[in-house]
Protein backbone atom coordinates (compact mmCIF):
# COMPACT_ATOMS: atom_id res chain seq x y z
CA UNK A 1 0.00 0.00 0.00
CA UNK A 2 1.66 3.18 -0.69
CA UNK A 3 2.29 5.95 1.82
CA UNK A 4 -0.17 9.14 2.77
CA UNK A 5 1.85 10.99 0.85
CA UNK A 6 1.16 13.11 -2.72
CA UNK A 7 3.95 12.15 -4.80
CA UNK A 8 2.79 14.24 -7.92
CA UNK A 9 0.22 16.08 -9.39
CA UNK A 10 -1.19 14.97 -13.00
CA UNK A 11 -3.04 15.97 -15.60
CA UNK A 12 -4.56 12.62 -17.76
CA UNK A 13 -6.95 11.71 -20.48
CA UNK A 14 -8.79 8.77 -20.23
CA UNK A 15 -9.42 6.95 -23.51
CA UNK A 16 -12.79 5.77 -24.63
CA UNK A 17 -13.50 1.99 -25.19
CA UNK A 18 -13.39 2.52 -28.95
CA UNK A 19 -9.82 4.06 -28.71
CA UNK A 20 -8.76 1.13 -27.04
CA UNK A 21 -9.65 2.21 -23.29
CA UNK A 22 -11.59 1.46 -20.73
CA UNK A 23 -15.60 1.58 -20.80
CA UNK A 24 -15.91 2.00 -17.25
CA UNK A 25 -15.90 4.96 -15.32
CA UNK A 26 -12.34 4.65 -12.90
CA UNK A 27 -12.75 6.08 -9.09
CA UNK A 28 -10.14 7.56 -6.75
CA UNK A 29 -8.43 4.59 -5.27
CA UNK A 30 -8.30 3.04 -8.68
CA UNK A 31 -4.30 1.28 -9.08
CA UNK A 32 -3.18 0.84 -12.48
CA UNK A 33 0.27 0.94 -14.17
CA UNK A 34 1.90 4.44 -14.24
CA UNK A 35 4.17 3.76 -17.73
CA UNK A 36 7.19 5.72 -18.37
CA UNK A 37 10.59 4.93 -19.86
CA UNK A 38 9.95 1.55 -20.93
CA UNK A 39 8.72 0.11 -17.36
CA UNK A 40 5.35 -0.12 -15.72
CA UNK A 41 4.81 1.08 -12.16
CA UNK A 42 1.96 0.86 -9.74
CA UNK A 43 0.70 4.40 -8.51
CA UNK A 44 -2.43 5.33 -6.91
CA UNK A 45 -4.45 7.50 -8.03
CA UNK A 46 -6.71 10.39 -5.86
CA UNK A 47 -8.71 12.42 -8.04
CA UNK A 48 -9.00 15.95 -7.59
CA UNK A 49 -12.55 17.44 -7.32
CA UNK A 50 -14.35 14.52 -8.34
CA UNK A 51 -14.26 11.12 -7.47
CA UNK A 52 -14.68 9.24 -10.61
CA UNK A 53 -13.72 9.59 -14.05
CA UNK A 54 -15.80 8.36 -17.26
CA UNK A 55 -14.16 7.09 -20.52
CA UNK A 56 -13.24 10.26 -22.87
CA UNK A 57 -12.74 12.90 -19.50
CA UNK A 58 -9.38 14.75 -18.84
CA UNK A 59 -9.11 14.93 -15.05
CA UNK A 60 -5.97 16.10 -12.62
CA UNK A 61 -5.14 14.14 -9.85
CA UNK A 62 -2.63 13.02 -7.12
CA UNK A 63 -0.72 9.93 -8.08
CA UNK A 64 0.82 7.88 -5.28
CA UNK A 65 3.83 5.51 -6.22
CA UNK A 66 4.10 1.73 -4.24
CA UNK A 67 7.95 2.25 -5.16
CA UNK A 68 8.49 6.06 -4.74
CA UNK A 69 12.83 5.49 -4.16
CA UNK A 70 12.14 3.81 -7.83
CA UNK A 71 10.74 7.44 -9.26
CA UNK A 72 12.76 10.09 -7.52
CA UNK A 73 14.73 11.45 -9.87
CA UNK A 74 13.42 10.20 -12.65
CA UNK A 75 10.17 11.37 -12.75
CA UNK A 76 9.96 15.42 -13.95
CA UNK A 77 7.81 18.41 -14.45
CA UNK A 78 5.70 18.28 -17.93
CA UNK A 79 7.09 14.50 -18.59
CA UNK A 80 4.53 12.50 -20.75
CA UNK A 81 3.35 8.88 -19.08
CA UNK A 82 0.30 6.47 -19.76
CA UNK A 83 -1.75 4.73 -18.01
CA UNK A 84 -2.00 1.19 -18.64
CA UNK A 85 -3.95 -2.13 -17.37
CA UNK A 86 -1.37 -4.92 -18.18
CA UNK A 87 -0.70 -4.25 -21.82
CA UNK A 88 -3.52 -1.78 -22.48
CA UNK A 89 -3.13 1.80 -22.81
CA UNK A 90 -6.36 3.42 -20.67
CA UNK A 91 -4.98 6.87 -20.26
CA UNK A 92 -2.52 9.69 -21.38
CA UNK A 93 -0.96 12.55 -19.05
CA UNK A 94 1.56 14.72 -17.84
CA UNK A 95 3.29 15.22 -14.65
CA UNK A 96 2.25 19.18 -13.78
CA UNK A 97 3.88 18.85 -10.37
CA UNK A 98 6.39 17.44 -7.92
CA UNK A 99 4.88 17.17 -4.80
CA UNK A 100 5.79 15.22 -1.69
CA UNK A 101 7.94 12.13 -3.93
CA UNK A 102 11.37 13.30 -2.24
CA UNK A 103 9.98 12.69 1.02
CA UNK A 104 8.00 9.37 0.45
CA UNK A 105 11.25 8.47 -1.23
CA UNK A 106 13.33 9.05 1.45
CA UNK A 107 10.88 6.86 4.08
CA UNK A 108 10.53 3.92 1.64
CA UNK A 109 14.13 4.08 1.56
CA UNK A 110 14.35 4.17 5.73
CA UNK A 111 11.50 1.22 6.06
CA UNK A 112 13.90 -0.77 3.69
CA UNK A 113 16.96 -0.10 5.50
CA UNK A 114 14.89 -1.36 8.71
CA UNK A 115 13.94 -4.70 7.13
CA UNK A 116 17.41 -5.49 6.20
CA UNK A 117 18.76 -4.95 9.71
């Protein structure tokens, strides 16, 4: 489960069922693949002003990585992503802020350091 914090703020697209999305509505909580560089990544998402989000709507939200040591870094201001179910592509976006990943980084990287002690 990832942490309380707000790694980033997004801006995405959801594609309709006859671009190749989804044809259900997605609500906050919702867990899919954030896709950048090649590799998939789980990220929650929190959806700002609304809780869900139909087929076809652009929405912003707060995205909130499982692995956020994985994304600091690499992750960037106005960086392109997707949104993807396994293979499938259900949404398109870009990173409009950095928000809290430093510090969600930097206690995923203390809980590890714990375990391996």
């Amino acid at each position: 489960m990832p942490a309380a914090f707000r790694d980033i703020e997004v801006e995405m697209t959801f594609l309709r069922a006859d671009e190749g999305g989804r044809s259900t509505p997605c609500y906050s909580g919702y867990r899919p693949q954030f896709y950048y560089d090649g590799r998939d990544s789980d990220a929650q998402h929190t959806y700002i002003d609304t809780e869900m989000v139909n087929p076809g709507q652009t929405v912003r939200a707060y995205l909130s990585f499982f692995r956020p040591d994985y994304h600091f870094g690499k992750v960037k201001e106005n960086m392109e992503f997707l949104i993807r179910e396994g293979s499938r592509t259900v949404a398109k976006g870009k990173v409009l802020k950095i928000l809290d990943l430093e510090k969600s980084a930097a206690e995923a990287v203390k809980k590890k350091q714990k375990t391996t002690l």
